[in-house]
PDB file of N, CA and C in Angstrom:
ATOM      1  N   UNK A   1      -8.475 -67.194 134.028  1.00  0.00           N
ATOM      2  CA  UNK A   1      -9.291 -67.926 134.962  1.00  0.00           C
ATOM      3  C   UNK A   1     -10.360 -68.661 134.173  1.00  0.00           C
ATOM      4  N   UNK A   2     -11.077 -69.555 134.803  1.00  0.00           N
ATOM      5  CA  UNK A   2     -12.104 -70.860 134.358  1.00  0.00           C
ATOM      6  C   UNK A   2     -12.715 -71.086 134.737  1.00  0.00           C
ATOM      7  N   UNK A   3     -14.013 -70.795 134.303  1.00  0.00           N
ATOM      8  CA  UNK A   3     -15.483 -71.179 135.396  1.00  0.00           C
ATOM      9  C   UNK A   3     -16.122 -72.104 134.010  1.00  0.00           C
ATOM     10  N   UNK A   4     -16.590 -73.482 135.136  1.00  0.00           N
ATOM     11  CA  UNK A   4     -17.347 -74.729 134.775  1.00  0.00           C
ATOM     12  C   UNK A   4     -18.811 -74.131 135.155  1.00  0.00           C
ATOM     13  N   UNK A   5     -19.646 -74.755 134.027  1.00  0.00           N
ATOM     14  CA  UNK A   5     -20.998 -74.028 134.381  1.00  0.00           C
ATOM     15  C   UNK A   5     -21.977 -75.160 133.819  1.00  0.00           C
ATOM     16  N   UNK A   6     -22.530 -76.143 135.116  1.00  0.00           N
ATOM     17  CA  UNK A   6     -23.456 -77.220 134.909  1.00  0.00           C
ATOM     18  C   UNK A   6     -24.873 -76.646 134.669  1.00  0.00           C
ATOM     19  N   UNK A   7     -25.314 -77.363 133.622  1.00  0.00           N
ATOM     20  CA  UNK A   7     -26.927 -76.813 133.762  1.00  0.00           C
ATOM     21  C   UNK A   7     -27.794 -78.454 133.593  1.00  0.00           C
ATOM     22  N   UNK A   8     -28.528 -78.062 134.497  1.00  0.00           N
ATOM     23  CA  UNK A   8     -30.029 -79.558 134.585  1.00  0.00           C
ATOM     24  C   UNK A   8     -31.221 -79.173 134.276  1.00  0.00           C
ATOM     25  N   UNK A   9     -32.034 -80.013 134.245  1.00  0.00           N
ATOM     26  CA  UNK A   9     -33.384 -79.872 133.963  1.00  0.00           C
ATOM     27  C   UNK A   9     -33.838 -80.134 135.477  1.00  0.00           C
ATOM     28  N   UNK A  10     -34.834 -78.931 135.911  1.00  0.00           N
ATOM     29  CA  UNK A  10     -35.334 -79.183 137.484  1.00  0.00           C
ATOM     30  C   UNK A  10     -35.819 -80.682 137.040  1.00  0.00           C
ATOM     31  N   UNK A  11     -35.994 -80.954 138.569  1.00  0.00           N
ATOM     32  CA  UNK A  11     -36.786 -82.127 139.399  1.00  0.00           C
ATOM     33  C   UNK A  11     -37.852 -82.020 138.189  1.00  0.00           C
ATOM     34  N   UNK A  12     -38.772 -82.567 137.851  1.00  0.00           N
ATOM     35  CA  UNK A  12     -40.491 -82.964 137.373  1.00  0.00           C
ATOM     36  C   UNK A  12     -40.799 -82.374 135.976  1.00  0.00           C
ATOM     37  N   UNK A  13     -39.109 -81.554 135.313  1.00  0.00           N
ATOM     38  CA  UNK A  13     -39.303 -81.276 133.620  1.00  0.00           C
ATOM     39  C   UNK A  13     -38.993 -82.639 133.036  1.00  0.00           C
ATOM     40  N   UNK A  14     -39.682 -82.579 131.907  1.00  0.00           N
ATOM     41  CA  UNK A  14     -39.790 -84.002 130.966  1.00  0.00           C
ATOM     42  C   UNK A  14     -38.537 -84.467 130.304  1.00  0.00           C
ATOM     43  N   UNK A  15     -37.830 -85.081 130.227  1.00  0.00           N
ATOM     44  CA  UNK A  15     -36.388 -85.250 129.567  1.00  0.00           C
ATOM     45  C   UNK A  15     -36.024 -85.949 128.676  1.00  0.00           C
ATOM     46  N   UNK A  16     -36.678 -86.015 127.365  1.00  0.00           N
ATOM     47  CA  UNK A  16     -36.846 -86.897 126.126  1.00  0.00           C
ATOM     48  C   UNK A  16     -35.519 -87.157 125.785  1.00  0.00           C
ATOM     49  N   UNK A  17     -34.498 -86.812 126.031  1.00  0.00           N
ATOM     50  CA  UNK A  17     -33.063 -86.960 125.648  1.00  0.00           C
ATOM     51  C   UNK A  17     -32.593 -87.879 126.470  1.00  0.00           C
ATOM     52  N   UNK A  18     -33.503 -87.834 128.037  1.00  0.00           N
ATOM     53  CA  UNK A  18     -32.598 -88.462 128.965  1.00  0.00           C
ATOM     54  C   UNK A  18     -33.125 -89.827 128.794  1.00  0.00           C
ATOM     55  N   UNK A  19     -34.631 -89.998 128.317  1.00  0.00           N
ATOM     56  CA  UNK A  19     -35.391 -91.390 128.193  1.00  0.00           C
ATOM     57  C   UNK A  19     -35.092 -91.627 126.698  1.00  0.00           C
ATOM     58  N   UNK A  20     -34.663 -91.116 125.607  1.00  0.00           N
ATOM     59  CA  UNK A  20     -33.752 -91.226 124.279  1.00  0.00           C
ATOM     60  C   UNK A  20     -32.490 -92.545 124.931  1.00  0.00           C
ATOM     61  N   UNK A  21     -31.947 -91.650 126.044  1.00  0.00           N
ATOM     62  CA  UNK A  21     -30.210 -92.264 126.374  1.00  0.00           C
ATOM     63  C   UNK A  21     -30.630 -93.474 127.343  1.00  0.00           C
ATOM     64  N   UNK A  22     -31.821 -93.534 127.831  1.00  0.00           N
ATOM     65  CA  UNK A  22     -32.228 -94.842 128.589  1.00  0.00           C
ATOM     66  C   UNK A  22     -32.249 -96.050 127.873  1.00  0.00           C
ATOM     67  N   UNK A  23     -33.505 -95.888 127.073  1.00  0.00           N
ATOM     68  CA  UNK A  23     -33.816 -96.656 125.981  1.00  0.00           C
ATOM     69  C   UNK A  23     -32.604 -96.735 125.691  1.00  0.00           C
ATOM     70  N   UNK A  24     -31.268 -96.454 125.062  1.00  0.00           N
ATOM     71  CA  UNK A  24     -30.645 -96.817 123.791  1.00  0.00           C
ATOM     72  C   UNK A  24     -29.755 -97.887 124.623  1.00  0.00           C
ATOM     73  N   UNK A  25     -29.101 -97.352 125.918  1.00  0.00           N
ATOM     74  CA  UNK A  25     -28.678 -98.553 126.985  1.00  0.00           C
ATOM     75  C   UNK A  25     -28.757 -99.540 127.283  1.00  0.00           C
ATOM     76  N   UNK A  26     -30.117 -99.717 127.520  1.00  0.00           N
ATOM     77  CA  UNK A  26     -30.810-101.048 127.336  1.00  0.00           C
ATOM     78  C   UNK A  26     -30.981-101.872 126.225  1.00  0.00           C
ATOM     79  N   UNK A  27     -31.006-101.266 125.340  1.00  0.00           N
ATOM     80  CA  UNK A  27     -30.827-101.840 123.595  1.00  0.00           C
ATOM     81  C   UNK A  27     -29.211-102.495 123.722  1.00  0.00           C
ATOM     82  N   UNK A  28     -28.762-101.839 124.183  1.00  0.00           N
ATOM     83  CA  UNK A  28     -26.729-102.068 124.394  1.00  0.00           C
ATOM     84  C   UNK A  28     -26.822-103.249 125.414  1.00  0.00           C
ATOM     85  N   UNK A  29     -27.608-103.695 126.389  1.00  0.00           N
ATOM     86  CA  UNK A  29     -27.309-104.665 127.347  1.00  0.00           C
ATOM     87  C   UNK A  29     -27.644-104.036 128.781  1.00  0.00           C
ATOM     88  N   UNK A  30     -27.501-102.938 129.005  1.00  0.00           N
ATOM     89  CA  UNK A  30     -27.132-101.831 129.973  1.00  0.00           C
ATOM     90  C   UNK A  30     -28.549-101.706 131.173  1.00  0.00           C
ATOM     91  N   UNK A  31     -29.299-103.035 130.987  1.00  0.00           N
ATOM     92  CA  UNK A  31     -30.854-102.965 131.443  1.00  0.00           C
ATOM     93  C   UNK A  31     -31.018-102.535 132.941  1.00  0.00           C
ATOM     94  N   UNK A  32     -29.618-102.308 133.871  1.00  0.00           N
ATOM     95  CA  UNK A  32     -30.037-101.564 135.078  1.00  0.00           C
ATOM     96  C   UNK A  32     -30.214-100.332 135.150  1.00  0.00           C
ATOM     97  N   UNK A  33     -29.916 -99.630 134.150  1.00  0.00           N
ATOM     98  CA  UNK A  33     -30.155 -97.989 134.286  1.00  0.00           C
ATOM     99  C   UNK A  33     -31.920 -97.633 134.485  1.00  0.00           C
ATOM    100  N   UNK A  34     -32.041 -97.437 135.483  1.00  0.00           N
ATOM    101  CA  UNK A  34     -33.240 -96.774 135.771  1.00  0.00           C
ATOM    102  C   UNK A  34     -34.005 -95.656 135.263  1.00  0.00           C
ATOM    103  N   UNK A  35     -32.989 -94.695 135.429  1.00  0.00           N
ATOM    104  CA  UNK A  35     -33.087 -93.238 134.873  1.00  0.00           C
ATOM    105  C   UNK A  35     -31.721 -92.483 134.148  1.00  0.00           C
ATOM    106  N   UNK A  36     -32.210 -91.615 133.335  1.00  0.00           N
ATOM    107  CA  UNK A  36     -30.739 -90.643 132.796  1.00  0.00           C
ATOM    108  C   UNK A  36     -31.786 -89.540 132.706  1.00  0.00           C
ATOM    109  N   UNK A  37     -31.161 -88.629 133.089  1.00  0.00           N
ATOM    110  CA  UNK A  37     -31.514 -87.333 132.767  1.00  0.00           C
ATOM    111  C   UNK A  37     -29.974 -86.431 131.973  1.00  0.00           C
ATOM    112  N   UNK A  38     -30.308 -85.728 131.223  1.00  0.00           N
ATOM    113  CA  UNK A  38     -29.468 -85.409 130.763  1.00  0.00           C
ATOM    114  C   UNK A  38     -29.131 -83.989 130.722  1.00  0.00           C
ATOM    115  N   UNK A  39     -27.981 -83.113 130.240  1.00  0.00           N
ATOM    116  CA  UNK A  39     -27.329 -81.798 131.278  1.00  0.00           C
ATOM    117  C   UNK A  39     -26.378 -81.581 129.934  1.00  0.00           C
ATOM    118  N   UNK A  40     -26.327 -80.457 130.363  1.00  0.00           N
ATOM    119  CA  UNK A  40     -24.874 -79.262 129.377  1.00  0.00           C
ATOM    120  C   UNK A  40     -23.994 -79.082 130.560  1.00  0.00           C
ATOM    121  N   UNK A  41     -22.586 -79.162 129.717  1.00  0.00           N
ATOM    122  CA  UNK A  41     -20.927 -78.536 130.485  1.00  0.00           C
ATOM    123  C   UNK A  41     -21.105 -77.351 129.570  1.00  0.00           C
ATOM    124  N   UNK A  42     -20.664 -75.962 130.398  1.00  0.00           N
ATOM    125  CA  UNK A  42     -20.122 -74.979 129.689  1.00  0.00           C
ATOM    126  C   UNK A  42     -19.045 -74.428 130.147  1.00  0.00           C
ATOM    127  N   UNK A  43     -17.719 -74.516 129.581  1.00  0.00           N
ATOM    128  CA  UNK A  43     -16.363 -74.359 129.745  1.00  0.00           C
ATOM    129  C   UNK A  43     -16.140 -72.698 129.331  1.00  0.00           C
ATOM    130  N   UNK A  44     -15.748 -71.923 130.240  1.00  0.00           N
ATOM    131  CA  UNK A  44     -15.753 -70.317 129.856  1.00  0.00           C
ATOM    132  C   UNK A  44     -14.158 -70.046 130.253  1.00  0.00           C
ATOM    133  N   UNK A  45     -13.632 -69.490 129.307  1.00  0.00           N
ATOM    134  CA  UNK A  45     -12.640 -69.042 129.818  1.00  0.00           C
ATOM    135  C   UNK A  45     -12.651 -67.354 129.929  1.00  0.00           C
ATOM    136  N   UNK A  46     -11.924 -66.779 131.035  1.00  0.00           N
ATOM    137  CA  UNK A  46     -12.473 -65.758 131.673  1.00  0.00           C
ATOM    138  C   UNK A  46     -11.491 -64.309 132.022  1.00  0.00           C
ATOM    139  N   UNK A  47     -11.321 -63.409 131.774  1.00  0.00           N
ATOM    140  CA  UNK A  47      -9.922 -62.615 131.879  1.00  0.00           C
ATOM    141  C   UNK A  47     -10.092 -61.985 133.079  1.00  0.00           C
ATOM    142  N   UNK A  48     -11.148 -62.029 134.345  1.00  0.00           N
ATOM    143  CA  UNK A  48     -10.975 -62.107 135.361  1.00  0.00           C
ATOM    144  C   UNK A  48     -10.070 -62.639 136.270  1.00  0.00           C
ATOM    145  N   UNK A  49      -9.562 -61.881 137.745  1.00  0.00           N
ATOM    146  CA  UNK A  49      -8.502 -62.540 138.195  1.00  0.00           C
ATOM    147  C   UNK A  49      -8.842 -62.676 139.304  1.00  0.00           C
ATOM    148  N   UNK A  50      -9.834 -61.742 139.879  1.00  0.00           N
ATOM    149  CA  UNK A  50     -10.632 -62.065 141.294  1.00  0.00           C
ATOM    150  C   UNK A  50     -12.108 -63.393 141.422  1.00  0.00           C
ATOM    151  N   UNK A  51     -11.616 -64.344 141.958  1.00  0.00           N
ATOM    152  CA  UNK A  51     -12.510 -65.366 141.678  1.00  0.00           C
ATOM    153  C   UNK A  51     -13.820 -65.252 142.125  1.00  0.00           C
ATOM    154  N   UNK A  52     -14.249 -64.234 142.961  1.00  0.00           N
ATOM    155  CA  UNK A  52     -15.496 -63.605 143.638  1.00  0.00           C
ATOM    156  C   UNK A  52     -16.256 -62.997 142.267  1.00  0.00           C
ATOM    157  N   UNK A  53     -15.221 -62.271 141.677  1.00  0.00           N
ATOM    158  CA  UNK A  53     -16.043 -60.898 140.732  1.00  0.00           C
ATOM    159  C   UNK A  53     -16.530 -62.038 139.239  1.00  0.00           C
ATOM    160  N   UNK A  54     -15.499 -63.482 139.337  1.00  0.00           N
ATOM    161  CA  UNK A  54     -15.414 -64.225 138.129  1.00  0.00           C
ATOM    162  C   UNK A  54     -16.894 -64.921 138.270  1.00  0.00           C
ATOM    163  N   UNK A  55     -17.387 -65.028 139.415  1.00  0.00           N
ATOM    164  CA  UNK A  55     -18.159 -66.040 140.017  1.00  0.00           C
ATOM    165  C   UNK A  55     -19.410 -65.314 139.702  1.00  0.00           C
ATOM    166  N   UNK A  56     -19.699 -64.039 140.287  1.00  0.00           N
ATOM    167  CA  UNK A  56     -20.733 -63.170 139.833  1.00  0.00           C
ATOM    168  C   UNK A  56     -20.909 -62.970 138.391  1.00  0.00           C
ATOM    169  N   UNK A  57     -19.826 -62.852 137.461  1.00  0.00           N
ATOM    170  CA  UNK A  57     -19.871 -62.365 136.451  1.00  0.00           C
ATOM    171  C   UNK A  57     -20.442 -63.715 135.368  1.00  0.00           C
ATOM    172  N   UNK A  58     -20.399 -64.930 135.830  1.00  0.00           N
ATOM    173  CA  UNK A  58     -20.708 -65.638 135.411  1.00  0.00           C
ATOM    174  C   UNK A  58     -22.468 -66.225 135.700  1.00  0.00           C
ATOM    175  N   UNK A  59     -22.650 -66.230 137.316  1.00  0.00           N
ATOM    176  CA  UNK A  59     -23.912 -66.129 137.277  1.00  0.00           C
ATOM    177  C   UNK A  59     -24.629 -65.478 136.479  1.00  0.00           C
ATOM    178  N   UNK A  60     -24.496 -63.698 136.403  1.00  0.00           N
ATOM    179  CA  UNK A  60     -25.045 -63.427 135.717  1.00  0.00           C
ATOM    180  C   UNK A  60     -25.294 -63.423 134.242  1.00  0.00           C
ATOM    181  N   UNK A  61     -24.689 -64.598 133.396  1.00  0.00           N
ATOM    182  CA  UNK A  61     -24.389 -65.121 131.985  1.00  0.00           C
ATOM    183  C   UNK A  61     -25.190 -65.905 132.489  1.00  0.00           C
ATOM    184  N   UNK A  62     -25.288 -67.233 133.178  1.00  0.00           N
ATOM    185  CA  UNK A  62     -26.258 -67.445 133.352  1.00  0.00           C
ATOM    186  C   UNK A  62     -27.793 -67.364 133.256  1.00  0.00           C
ATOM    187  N   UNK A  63     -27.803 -66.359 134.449  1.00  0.00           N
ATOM    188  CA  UNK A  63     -29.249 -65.960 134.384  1.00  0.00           C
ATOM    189  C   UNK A  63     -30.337 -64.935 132.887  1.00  0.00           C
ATOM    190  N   UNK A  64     -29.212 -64.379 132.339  1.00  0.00           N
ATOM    191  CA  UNK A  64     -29.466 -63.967 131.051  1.00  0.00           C
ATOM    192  C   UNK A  64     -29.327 -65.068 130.030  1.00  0.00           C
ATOM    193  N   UNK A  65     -28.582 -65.611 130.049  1.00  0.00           N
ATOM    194  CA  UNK A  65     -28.670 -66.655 128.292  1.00  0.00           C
ATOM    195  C   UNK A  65     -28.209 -68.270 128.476  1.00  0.00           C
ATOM    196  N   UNK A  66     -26.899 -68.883 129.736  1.00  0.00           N
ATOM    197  CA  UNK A  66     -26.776 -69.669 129.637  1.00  0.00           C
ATOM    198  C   UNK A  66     -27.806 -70.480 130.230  1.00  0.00           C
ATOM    199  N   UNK A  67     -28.831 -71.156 130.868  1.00  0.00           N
ATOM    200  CA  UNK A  67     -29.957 -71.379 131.343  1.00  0.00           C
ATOM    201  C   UNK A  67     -31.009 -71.018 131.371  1.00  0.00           C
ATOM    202  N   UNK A  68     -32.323 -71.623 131.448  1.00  0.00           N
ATOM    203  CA  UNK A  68     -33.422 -71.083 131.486  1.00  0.00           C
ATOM    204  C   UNK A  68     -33.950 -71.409 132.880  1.00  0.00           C
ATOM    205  N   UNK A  69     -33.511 -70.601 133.764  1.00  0.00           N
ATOM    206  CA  UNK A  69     -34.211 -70.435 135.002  1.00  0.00           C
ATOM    207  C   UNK A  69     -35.659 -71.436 135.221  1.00  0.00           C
ATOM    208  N   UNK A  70     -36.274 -71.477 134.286  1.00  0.00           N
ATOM    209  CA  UNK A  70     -37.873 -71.710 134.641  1.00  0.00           C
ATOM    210  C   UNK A  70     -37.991 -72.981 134.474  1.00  0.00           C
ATOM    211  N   UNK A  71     -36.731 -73.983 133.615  1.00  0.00           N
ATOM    212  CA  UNK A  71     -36.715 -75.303 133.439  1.00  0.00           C
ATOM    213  C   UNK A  71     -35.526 -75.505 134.015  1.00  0.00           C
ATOM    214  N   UNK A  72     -34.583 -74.949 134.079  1.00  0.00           N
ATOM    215  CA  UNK A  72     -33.124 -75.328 134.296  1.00  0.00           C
ATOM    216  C   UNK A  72     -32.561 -74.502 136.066  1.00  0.00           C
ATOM    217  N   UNK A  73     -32.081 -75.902 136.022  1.00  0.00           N
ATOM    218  CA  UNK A  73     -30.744 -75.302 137.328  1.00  0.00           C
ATOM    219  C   UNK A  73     -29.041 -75.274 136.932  1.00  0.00           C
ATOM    220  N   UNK A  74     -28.515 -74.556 137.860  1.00  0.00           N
ATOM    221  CA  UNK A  74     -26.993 -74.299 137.229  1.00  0.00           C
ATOM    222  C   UNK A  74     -26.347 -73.987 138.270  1.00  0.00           C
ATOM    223  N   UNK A  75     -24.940 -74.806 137.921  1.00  0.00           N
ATOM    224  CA  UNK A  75     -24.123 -74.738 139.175  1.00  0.00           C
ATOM    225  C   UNK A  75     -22.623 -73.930 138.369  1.00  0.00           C
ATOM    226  N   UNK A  76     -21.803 -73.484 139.435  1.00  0.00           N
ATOM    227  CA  UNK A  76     -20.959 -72.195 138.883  1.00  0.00           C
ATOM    228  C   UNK A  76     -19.923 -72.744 139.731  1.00  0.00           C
ATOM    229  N   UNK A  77     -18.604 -73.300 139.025  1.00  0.00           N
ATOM    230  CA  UNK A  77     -17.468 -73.703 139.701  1.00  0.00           C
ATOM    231  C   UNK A  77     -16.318 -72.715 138.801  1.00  0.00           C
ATOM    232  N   UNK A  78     -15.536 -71.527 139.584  1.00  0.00           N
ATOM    233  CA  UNK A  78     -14.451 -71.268 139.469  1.00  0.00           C
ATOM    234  C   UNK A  78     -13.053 -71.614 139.335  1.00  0.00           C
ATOM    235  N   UNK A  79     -12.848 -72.162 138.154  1.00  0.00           N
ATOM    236  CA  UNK A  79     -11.181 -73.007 138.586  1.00  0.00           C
ATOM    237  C   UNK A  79      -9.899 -72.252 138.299  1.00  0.00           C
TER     238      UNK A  79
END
């Protein structure tokens, strides 16, 4: 089994990577981009077979190491 695991920077954290990838756009031609904020994919592969227990088991990777709760949000897709 395969759980996709998005992580963001909340709403109002500072995103020097994402105004890095703005700026460089606009250098390229790209002058409508307003905003980029920028995010991690984490691809887990999983020897779980119940997609409930896969789903928990991954939050809680999450909340221990893959994200930082206090800057970051994270979304948990089972595939």
């Amino acid at each position: 089994m395969k759980a996709r695991v998005t992580v963001t920077l909340k709403t109002g954290v500072l995103d020097p990577q994402g105004e890095a990838i703005r700026h460089a756009l606009g250098a390229l031609g790209f002058d409508d981009v307003e905003g980029v904020r920028q995010g991690k994919l984490i691809e887990l592969d999983l020897a779980d077979t119940d997609p409930a227990a896969a789903e928990a088991r991954v939050t809680e990777m999450c909340e221990k190491l893959l994200a930082n709760t206090v800057i970051e949000n994270y979304s948990v897709e089972v595939i």
